[in-house]
Protein backbone atom coordinates (compact mmCIF):
# COMPACT_ATOMS: atom_id res chain seq x y z
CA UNK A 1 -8.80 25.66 -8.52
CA UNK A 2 -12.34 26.30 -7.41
CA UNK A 3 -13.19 29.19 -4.93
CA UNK A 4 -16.59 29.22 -3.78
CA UNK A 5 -16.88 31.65 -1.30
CA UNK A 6 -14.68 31.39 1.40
CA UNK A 7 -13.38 28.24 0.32
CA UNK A 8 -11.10 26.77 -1.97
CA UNK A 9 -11.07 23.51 -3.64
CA UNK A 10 -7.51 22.86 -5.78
CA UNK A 11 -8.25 19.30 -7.44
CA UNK A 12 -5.94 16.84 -8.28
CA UNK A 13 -2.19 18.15 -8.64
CA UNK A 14 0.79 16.20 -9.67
CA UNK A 15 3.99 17.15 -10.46
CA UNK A 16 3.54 18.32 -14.13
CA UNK A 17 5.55 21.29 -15.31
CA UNK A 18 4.83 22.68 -18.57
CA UNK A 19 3.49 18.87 -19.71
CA UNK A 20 6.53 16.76 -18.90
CA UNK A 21 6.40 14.79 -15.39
CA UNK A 22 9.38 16.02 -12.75
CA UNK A 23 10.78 13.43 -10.12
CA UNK A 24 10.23 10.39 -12.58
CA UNK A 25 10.78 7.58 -10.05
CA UNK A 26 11.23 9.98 -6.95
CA UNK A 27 7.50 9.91 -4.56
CA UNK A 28 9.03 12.39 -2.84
CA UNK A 29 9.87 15.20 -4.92
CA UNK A 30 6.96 14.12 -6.65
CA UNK A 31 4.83 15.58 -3.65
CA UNK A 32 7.13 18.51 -3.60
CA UNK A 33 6.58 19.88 -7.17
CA UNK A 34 2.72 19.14 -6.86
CA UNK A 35 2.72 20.83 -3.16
CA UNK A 36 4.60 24.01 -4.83
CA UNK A 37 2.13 24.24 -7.63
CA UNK A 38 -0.79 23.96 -5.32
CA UNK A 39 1.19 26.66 -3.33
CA UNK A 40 0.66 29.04 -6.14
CA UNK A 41 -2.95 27.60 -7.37
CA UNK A 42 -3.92 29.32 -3.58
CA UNK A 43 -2.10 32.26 -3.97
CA UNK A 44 -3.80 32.72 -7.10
CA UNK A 45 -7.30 32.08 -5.33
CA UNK A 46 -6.27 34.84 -2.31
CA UNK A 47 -5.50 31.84 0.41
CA UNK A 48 -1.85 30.10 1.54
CA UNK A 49 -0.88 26.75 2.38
CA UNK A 50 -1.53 28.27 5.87
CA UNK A 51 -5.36 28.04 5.33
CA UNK A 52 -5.53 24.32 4.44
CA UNK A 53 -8.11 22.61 6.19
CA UNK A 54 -7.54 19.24 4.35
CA UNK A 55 -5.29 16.91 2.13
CA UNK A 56 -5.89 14.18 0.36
CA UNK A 57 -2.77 12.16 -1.55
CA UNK A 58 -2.99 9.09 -3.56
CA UNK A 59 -0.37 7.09 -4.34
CA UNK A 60 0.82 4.13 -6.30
CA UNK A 61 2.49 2.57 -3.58
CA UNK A 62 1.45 3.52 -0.15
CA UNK A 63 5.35 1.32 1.26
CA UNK A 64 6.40 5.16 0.52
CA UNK A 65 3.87 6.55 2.98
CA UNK A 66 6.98 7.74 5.45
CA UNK A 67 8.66 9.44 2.24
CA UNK A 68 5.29 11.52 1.58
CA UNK A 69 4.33 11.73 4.93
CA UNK A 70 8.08 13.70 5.56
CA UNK A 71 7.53 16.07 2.68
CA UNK A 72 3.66 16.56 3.58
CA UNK A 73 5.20 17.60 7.54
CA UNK A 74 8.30 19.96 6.14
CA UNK A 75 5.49 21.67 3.66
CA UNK A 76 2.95 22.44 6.35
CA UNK A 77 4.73 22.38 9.30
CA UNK A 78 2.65 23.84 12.16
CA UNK A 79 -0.56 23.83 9.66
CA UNK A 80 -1.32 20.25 10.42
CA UNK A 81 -4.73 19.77 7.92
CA UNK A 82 -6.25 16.80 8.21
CA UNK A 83 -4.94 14.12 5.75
CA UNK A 84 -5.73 10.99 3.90
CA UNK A 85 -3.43 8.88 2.05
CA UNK A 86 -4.61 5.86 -0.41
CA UNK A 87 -2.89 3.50 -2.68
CA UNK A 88 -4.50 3.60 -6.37
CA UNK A 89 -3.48 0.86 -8.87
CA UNK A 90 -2.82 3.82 -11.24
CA UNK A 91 -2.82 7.56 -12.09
CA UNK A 92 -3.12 8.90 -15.64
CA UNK A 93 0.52 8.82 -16.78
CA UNK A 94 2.44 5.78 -15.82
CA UNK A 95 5.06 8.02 -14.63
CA UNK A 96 3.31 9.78 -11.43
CA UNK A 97 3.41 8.54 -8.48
CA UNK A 98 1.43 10.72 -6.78
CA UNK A 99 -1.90 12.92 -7.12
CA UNK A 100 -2.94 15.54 -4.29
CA UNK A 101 -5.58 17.64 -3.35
CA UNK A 102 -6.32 20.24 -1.20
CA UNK A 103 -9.31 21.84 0.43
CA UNK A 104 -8.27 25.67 2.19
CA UNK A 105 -10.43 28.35 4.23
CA UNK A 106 -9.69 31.44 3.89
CA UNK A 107 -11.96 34.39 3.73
CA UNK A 108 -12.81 35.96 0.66
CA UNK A 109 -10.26 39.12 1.20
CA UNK A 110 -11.21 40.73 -2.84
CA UNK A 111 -14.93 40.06 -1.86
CA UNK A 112 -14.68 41.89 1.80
CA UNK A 113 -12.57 44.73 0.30
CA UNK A 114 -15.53 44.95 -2.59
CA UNK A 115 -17.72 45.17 -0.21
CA UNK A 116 -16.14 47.51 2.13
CA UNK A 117 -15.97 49.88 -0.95
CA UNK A 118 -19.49 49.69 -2.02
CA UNK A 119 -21.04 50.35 1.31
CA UNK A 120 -18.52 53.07 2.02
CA UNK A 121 -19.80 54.65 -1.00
CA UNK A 122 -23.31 54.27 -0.54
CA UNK A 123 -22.65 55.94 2.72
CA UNK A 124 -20.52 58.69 1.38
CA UNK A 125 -23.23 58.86 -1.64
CA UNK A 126 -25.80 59.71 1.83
CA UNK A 127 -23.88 61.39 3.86
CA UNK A 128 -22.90 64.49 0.67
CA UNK A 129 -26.81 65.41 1.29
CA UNK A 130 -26.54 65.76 4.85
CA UNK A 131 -23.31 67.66 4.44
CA UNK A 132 -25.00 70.34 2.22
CA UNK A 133 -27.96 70.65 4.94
CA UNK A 134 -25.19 70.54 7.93
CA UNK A 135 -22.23 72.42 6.83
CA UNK A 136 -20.06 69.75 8.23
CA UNK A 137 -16.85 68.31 6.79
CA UNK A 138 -16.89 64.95 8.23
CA UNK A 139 -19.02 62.39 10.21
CA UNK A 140 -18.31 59.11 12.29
CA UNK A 141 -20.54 56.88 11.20
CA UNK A 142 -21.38 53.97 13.90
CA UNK A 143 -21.11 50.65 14.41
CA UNK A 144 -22.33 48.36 11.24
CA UNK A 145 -22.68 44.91 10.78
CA UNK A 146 -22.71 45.85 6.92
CA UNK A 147 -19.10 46.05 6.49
CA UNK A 148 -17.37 42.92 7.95
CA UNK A 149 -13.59 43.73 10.20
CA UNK A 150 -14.98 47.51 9.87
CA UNK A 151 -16.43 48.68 13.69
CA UNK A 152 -16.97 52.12 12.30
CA UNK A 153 -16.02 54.71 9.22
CA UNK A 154 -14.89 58.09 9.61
CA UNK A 155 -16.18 59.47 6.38
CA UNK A 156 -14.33 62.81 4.79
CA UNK A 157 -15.94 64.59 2.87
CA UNK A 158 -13.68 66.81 0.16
């Protein structure tokens, strides 16, 4: 899993648990066990199947495209990312079937929070000088494209 920025790039999955192959002769659940472990490669990254933007799948034999394609609609449901299935002549161990990837969007929650923080300090940091000129206990500080979701702070001062 790659996040760079506000995307998120989780690279070719299959359905490997703990270095033994599940489904062994089963497309299907196949795409199910690597779909679940993408499910928690984005979790991990801050994003959700619900911010996929794109899949791609390749298969050994694309006569199971309906089997895939099934598991693929019951997985994202309303989503609906854009997909591409091909046929390979192989993946790396004889016994997939399958290999996907996925490309999400999803904003970069930690890195808004972060930032949210650090300006809220630096204005808290400003607004303790004023507060010892002013007397006052706490100031509404306006609109600011610095802080993005954030139309204004209220800022307490203790």
């Amino acid at each position: 899993v790659v996040r760079a920025g506000d995307h998120i790039h989780v690279a070719g999955t299959t359905a490997t648990v703990d270095g033994v192959v599940v489904g062994v002769g089963d497309v299907a659940e196949q795409a199910r066990v690597a779909l679940s472990i993408i499910a928690r490669a984005l979790e991990e990254a801050g994003a959700s199947l619900a911010d996929v933007v794109r899949t791609r799948m390749f298969v050994t034999d694309i006569t199971h495209w309906e089997a895939v394609g099934r598991v693929h609609g019951e997985v994202f449901g309303t989503v609906k990312p854009v997909a591409t299935m091909v046929e390979v002549s192989r993946l790396i161990d004889p016994d997939h079937l399958i290999e996907i990837e996925v490309d999400a969007f999803s904003p970069a929650r930690q890195a808004r929070e972060s930032m949210i923080r650090a300006t809220s300090s630096t204005l808290v940091r400003g607004l303790t000088k004023q507060k010892r000129s002013t007397g006052l206990s706490s100031w509404i500080v306006g609109t600011t494209n610095a802080v993005p979701s954030c139309r204004a702070f209220t800022v307490h001062a203790w």
